[in-house]
PDB file of N, CA and C in Angstrom:
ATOM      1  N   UNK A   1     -43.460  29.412 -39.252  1.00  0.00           N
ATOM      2  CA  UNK A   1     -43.226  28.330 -40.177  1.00  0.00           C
ATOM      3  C   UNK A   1     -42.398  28.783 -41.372  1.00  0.00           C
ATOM      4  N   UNK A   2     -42.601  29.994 -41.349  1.00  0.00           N
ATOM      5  CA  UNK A   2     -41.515  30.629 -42.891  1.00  0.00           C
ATOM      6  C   UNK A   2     -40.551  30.733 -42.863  1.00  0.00           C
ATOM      7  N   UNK A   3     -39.407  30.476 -41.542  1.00  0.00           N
ATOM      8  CA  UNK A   3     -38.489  30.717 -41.754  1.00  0.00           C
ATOM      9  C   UNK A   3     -37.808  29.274 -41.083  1.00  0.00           C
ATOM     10  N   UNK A   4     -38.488  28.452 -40.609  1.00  0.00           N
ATOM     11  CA  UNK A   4     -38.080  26.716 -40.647  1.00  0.00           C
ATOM     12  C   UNK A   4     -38.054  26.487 -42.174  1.00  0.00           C
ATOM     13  N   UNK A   5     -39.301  26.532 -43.274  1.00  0.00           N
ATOM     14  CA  UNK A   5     -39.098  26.527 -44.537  1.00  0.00           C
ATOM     15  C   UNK A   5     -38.277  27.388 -44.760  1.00  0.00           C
ATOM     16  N   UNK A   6     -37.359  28.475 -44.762  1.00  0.00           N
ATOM     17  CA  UNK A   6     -36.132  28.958 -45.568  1.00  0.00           C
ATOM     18  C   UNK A   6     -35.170  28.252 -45.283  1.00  0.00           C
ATOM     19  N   UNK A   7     -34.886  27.696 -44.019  1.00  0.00           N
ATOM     20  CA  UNK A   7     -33.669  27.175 -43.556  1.00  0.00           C
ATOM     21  C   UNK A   7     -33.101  25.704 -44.299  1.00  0.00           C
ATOM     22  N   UNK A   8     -34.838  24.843 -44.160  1.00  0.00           N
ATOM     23  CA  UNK A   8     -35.037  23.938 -45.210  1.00  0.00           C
ATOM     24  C   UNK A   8     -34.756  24.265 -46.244  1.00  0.00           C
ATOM     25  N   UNK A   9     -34.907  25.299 -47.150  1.00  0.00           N
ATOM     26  CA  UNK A   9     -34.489  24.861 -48.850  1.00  0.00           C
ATOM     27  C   UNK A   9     -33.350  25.765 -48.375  1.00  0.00           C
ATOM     28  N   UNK A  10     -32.495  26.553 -47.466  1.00  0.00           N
ATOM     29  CA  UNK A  10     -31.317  27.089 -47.572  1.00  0.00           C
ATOM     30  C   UNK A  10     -30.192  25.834 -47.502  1.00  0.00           C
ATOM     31  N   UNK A  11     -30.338  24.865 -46.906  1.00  0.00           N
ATOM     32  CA  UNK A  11     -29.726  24.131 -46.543  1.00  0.00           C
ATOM     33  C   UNK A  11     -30.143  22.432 -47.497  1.00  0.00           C
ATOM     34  N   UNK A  12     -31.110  22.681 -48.185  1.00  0.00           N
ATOM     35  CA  UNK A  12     -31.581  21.625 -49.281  1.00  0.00           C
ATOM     36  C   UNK A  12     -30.745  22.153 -50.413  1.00  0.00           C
ATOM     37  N   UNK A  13     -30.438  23.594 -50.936  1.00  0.00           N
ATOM     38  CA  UNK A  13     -29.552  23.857 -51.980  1.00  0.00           C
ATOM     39  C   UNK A  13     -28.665  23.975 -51.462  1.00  0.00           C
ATOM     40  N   UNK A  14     -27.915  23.500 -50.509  1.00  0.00           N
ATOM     41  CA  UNK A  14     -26.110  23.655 -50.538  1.00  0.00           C
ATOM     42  C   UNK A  14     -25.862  22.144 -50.899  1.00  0.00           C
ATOM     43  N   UNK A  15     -26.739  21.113 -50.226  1.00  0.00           N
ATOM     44  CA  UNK A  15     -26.652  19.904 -50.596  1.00  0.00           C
ATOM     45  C   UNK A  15     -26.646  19.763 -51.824  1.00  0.00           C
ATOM     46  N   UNK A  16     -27.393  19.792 -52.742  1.00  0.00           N
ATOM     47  CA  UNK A  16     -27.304  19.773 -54.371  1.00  0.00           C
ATOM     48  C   UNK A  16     -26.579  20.074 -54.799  1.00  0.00           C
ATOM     49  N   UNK A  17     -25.593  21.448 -54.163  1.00  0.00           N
ATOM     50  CA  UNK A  17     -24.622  21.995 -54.859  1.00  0.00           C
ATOM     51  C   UNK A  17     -23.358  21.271 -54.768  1.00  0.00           C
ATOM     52  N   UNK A  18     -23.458  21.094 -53.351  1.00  0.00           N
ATOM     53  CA  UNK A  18     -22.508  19.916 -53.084  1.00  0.00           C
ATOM     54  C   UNK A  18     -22.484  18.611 -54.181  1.00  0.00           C
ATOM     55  N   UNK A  19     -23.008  18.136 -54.578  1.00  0.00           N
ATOM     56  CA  UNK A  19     -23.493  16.910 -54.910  1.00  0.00           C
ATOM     57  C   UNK A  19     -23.529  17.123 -56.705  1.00  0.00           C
ATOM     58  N   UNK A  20     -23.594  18.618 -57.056  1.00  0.00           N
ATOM     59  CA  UNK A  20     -23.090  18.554 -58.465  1.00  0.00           C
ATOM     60  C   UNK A  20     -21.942  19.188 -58.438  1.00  0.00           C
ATOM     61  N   UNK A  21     -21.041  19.742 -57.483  1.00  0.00           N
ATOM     62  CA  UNK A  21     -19.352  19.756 -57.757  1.00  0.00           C
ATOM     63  C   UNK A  21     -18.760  18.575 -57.403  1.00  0.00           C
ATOM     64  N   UNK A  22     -19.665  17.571 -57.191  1.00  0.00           N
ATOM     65  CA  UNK A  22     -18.486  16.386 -57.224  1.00  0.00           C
ATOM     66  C   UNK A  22     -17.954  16.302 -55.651  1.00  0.00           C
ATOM     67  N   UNK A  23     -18.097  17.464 -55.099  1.00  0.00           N
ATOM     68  CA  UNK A  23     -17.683  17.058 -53.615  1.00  0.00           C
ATOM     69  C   UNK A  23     -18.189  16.040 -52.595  1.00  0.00           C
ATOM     70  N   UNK A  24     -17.569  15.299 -52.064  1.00  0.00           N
ATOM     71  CA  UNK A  24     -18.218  14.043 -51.073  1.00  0.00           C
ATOM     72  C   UNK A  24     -18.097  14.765 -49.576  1.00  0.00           C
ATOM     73  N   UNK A  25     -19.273  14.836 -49.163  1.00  0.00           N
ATOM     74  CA  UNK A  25     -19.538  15.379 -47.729  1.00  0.00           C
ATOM     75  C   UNK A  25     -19.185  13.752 -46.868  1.00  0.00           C
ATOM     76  N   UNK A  26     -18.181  14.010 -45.418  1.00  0.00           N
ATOM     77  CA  UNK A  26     -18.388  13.225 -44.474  1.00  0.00           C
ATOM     78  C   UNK A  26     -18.602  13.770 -42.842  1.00  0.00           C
ATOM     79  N   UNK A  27     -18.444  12.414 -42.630  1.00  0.00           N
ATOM     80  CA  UNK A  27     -18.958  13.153 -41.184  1.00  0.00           C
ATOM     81  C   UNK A  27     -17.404  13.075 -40.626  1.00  0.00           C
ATOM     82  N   UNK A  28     -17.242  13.952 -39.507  1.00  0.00           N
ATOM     83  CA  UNK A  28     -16.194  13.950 -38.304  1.00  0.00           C
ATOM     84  C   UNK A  28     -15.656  12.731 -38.040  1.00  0.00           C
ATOM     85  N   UNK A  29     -14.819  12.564 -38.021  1.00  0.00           N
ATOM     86  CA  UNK A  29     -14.581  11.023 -37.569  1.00  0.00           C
ATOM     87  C   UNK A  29     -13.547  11.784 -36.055  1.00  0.00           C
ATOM     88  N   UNK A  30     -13.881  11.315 -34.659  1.00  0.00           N
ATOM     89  CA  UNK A  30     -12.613  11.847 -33.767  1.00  0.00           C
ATOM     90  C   UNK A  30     -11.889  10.783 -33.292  1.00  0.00           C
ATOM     91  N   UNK A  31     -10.639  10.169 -33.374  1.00  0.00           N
ATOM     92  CA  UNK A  31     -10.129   9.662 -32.974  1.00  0.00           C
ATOM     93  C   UNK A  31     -10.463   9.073 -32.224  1.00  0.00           C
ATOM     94  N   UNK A  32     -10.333   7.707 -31.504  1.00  0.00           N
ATOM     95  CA  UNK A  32     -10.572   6.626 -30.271  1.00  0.00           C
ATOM     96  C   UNK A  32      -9.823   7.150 -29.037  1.00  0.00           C
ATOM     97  N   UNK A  33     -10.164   6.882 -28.009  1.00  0.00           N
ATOM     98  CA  UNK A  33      -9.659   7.293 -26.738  1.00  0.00           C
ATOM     99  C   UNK A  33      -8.576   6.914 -26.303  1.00  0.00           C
ATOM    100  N   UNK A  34      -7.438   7.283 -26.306  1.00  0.00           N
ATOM    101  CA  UNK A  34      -5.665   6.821 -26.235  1.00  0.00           C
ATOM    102  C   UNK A  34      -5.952   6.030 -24.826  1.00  0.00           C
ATOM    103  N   UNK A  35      -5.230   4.948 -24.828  1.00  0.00           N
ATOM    104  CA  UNK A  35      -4.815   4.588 -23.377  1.00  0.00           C
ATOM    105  C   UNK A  35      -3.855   5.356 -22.789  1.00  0.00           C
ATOM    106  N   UNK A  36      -3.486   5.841 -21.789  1.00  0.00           N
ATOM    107  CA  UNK A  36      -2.717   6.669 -21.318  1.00  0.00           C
ATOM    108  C   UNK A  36      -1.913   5.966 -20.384  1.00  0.00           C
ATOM    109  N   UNK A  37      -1.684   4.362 -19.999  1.00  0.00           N
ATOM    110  CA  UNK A  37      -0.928   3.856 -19.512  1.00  0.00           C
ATOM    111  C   UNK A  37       0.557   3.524 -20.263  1.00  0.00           C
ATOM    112  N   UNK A  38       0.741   3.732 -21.121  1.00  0.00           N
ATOM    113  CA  UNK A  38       2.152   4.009 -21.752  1.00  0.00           C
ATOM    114  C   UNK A  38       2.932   5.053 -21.241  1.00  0.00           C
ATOM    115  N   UNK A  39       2.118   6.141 -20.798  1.00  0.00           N
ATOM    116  CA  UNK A  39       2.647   7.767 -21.143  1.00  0.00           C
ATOM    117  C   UNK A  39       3.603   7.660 -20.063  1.00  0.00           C
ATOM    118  N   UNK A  40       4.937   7.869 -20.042  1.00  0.00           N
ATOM    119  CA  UNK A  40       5.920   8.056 -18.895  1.00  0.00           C
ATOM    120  C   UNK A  40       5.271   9.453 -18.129  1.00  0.00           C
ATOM    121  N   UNK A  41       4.601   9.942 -18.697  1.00  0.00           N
ATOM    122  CA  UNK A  41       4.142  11.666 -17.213  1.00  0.00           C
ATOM    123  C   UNK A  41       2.633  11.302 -16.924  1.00  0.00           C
ATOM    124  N   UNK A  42       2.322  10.230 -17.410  1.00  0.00           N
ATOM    125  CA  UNK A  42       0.839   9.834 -16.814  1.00  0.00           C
ATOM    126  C   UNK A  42       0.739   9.890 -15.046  1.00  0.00           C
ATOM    127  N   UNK A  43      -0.517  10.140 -14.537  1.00  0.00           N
ATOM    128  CA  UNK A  43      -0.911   9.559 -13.173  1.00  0.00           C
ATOM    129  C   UNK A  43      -0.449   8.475 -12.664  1.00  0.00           C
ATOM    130  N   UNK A  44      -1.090   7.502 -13.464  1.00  0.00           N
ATOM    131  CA  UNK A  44      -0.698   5.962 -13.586  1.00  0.00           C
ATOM    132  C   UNK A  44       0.516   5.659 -13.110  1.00  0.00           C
ATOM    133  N   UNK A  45       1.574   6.143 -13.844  1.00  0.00           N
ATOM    134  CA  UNK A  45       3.375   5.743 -13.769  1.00  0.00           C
ATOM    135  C   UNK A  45       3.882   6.950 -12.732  1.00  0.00           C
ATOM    136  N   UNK A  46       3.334   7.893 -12.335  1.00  0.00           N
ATOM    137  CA  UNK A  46       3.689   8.732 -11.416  1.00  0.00           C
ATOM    138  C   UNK A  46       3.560   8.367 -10.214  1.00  0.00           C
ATOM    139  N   UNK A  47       2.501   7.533  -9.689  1.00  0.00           N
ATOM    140  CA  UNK A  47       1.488   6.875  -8.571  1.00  0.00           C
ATOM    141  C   UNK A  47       2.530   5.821  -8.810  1.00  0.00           C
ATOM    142  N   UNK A  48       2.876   4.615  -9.335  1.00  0.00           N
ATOM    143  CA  UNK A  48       3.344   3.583  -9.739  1.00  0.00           C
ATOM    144  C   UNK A  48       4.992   3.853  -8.924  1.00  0.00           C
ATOM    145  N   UNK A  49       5.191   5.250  -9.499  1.00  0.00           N
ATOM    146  CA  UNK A  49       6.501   5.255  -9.126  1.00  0.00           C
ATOM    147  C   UNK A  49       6.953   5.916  -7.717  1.00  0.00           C
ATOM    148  N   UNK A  50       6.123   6.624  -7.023  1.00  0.00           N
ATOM    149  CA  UNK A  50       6.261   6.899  -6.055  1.00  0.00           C
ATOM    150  C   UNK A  50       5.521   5.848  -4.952  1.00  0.00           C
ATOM    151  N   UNK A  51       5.035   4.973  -5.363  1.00  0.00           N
ATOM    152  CA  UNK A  51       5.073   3.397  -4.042  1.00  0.00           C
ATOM    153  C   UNK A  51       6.254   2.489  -4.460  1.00  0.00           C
ATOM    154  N   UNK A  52       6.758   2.411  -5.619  1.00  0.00           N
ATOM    155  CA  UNK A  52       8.067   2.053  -5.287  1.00  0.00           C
ATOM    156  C   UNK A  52       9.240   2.611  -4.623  1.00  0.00           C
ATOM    157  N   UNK A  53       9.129   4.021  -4.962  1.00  0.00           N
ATOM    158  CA  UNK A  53      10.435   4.755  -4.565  1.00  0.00           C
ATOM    159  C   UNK A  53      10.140   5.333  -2.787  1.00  0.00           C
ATOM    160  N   UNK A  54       9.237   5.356  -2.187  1.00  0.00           N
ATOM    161  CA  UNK A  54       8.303   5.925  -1.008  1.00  0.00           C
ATOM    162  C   UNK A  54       7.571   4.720  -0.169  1.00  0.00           C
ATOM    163  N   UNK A  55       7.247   3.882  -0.769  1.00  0.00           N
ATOM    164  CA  UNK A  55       6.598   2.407  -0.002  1.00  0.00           C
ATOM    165  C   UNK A  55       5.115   2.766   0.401  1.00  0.00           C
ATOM    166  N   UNK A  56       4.213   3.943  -0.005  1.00  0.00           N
ATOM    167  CA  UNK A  56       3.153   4.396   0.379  1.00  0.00           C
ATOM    168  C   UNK A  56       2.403   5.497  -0.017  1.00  0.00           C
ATOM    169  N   UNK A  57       1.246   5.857  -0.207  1.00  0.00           N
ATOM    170  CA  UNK A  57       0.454   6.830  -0.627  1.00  0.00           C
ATOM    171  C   UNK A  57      -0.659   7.240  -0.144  1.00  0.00           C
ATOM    172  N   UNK A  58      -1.439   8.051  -0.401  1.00  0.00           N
ATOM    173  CA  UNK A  58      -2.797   8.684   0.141  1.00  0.00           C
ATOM    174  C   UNK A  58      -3.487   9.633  -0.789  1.00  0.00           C
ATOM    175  N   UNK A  59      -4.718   9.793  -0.342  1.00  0.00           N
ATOM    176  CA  UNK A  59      -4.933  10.492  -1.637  1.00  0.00           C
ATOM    177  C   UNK A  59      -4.555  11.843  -1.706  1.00  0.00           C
ATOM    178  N   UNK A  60      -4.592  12.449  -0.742  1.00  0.00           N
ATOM    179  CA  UNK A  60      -3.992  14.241  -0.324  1.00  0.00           C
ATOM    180  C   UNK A  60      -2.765  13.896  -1.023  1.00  0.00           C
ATOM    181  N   UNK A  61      -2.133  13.435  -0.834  1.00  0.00           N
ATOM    182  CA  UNK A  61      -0.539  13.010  -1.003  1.00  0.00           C
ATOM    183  C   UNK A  61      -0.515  12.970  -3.137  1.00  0.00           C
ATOM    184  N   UNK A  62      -0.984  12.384  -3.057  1.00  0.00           N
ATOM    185  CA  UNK A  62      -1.758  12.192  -4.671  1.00  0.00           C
ATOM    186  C   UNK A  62      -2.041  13.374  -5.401  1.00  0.00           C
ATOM    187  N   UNK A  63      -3.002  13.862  -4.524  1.00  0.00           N
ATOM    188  CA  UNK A  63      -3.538  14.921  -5.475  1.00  0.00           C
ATOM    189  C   UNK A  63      -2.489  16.383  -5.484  1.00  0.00           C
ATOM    190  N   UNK A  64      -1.862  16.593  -4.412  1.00  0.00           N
ATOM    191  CA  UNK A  64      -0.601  17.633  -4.047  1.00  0.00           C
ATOM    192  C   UNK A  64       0.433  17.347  -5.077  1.00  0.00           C
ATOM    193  N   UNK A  65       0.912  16.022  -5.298  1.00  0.00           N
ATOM    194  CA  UNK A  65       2.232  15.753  -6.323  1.00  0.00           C
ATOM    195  C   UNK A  65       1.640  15.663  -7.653  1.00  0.00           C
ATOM    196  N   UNK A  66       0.804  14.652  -8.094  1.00  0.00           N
ATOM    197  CA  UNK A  66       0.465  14.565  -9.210  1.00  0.00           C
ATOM    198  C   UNK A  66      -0.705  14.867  -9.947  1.00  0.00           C
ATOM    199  N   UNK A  67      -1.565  15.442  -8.999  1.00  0.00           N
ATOM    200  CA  UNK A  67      -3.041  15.967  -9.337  1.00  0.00           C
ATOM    201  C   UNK A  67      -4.362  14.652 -10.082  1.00  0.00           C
ATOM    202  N   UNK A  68      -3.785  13.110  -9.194  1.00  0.00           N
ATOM    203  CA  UNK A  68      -4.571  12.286  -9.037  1.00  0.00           C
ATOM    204  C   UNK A  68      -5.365  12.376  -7.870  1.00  0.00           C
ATOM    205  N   UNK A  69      -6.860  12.636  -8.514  1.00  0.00           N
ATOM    206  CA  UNK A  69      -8.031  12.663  -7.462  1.00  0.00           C
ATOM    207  C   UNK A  69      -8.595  11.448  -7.482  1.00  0.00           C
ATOM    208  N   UNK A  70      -7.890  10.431  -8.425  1.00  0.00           N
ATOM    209  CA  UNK A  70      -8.560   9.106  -8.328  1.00  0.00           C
ATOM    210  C   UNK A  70      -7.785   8.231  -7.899  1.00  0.00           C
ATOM    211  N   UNK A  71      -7.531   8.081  -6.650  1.00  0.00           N
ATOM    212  CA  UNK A  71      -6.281   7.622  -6.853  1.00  0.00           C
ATOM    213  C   UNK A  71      -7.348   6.138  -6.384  1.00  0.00           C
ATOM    214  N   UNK A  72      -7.562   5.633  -6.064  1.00  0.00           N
ATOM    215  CA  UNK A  72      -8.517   4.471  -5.940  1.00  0.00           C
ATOM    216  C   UNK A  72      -8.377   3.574  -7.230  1.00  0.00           C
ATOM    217  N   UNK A  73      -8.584   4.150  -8.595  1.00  0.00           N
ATOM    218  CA  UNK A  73      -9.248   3.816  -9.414  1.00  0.00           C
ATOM    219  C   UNK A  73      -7.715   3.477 -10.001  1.00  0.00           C
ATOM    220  N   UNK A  74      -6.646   4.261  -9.582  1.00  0.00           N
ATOM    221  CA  UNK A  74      -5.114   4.076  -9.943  1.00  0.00           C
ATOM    222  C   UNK A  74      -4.452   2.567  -9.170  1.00  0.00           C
ATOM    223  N   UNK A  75      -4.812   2.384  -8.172  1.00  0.00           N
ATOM    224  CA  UNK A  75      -4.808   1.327  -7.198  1.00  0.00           C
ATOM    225  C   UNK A  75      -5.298   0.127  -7.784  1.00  0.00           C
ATOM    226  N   UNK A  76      -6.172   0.118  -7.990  1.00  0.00           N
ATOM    227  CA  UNK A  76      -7.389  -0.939  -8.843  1.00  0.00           C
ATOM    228  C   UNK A  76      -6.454  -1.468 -10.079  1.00  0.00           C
ATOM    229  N   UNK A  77      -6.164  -0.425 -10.919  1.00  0.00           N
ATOM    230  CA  UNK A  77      -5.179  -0.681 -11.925  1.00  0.00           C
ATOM    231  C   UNK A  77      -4.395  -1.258 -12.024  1.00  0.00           C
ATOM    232  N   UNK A  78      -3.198  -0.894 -10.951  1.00  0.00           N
ATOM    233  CA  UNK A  78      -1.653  -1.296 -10.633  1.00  0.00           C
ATOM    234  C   UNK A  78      -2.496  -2.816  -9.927  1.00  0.00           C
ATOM    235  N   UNK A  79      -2.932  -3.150  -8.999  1.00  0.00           N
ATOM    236  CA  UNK A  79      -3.300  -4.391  -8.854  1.00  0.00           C
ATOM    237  C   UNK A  79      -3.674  -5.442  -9.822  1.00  0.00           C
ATOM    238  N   UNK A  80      -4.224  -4.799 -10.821  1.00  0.00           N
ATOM    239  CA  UNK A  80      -5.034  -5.640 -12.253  1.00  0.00           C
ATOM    240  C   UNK A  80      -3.639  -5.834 -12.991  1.00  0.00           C
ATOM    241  N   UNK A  81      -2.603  -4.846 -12.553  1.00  0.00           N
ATOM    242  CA  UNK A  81      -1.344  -5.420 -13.233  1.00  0.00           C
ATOM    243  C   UNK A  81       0.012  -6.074 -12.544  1.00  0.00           C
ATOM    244  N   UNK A  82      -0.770  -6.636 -11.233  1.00  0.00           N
ATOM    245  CA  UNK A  82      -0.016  -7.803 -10.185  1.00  0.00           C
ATOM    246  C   UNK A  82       0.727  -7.039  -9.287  1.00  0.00           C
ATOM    247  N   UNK A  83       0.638  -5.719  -9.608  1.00  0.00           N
ATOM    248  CA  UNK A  83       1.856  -5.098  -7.307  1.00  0.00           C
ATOM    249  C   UNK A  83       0.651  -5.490  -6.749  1.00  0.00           C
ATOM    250  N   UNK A  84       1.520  -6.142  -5.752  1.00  0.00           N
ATOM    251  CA  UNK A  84       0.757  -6.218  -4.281  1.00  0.00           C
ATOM    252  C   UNK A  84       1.059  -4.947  -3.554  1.00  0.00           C
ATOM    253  N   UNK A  85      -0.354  -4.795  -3.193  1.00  0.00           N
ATOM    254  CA  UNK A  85      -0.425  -3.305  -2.695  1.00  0.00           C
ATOM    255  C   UNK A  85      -1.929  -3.318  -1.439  1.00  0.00           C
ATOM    256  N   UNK A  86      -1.039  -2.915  -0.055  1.00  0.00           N
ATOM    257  CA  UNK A  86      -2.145  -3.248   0.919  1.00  0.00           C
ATOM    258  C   UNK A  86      -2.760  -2.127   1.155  1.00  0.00           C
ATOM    259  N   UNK A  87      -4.155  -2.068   1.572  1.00  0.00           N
ATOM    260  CA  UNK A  87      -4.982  -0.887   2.175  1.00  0.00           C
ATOM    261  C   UNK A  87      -5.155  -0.454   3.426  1.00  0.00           C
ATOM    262  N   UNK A  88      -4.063   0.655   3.876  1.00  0.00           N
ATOM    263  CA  UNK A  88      -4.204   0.502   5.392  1.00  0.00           C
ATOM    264  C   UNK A  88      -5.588   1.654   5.557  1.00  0.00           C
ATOM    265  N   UNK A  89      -6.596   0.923   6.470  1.00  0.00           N
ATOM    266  CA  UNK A  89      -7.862   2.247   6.972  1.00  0.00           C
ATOM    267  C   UNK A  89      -6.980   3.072   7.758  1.00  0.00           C
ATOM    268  N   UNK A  90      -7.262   4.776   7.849  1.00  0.00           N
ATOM    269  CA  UNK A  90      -6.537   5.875   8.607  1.00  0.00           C
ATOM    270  C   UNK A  90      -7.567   6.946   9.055  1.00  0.00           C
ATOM    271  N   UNK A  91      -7.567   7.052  10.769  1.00  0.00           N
ATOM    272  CA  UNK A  91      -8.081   7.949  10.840  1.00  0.00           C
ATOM    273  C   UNK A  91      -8.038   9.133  10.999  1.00  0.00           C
ATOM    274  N   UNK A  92      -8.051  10.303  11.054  1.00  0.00           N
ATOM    275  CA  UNK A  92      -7.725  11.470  11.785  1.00  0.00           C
ATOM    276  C   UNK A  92      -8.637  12.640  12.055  1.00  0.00           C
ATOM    277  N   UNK A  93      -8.422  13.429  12.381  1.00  0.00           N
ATOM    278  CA  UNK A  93      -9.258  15.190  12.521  1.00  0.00           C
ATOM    279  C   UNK A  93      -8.615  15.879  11.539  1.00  0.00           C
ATOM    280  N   UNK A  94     -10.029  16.605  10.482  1.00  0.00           N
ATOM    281  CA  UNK A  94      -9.699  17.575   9.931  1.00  0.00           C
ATOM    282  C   UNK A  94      -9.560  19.055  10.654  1.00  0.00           C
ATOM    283  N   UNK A  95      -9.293  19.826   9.849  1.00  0.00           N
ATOM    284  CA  UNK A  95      -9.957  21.362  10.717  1.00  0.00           C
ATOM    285  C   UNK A  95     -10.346  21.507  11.374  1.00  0.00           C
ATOM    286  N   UNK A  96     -11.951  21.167  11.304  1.00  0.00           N
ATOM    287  CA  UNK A  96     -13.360  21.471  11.973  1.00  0.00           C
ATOM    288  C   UNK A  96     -13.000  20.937  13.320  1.00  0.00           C
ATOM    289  N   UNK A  97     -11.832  20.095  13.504  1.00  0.00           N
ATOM    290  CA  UNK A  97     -12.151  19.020  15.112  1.00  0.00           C
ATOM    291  C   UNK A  97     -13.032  17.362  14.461  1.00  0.00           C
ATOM    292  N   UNK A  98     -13.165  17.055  13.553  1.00  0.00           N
ATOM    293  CA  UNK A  98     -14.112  16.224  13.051  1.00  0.00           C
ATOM    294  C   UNK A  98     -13.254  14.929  12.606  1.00  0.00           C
ATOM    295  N   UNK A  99     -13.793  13.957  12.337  1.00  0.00           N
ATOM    296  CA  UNK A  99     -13.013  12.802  12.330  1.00  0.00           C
ATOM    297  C   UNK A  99     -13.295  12.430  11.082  1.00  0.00           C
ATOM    298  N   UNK A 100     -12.527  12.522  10.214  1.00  0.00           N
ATOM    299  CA  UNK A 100     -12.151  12.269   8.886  1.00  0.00           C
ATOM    300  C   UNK A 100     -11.238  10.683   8.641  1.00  0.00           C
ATOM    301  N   UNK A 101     -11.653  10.051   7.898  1.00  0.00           N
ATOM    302  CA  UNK A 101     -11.484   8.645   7.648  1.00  0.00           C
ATOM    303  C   UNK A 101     -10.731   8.361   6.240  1.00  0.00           C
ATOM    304  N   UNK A 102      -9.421   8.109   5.761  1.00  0.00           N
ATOM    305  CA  UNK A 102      -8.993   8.021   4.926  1.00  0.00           C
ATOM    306  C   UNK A 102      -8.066   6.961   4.727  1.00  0.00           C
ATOM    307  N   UNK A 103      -7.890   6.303   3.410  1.00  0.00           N
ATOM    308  CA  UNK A 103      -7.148   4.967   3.411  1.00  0.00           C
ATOM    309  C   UNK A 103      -5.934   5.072   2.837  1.00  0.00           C
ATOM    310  N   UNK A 104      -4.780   4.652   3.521  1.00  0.00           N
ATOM    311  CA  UNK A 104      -3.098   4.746   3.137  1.00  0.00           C
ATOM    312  C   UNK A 104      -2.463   3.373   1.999  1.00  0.00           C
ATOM    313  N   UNK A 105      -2.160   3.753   0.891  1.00  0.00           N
ATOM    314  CA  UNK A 105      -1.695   2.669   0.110  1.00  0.00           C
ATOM    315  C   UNK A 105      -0.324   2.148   0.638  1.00  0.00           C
ATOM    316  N   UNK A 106      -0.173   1.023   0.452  1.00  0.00           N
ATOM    317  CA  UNK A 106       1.395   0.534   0.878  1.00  0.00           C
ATOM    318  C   UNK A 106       2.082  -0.506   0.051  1.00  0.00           C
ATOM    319  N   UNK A 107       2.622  -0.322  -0.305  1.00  0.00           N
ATOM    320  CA  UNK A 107       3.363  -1.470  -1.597  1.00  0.00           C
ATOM    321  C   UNK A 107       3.815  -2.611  -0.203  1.00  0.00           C
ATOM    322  N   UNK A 108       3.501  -3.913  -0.747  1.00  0.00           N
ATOM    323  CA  UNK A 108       3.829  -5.071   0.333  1.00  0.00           C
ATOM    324  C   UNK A 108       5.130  -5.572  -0.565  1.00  0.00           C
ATOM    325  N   UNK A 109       5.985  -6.021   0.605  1.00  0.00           N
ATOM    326  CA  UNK A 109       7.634  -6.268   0.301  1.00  0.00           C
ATOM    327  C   UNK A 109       7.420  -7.910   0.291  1.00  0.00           C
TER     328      UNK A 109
END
């Protein structure tokens, strides 16, 4: 308990001291969370720009060029901002021999 009470009045007299130099203590303030759909090197406009310029995407494809692992959530987006953009289901074998299931984006003409 004796040294919770030192810490207490160690830290009860900096406050006072504070408080008779006139100094105003605040807290941190950190900035708000930028939208990052402006940014010309964003995910967003990288993804955006390679189904225009390519007509299609995936997520391997995604994460190799632009290091979008979301690319779903990039999809969702660009739709909320009117490309029509279809979901083709894809199947194939990974490595193992195993049947791996993955979905191909396609900008519709």
């Amino acid at each position: 308990m004796k040294l919770l009470d030192f810490f207490r009045d160690l830290f009860s007299d900096k406050q006072e001291e504070v408080k008779e130099r006139g100094i105003e203590m605040s807290k941190v303030v950190t900035p708000a969370r930028r939208q990052k759909m402006g940014r010309l090197n964003s995910k967003h406009f990288q993804v955006k720009n390679h189904l225009i310029k390519y007509g299609t995407i995936n997520s391997w494809t995604a994460i190799e060029l632009y290091g979008a692992t979301r690319l779903s959530a990039i999809i969702f987006n660009l739709r909320k901002e009117g490309m029509d953009i279809e979901s083709i289901p894809s199947t194939s074998y990974d490595r193992y021999s195993e049947i791996c299931n993955y979905t191909t984006y396609k900008l519709a003409q």
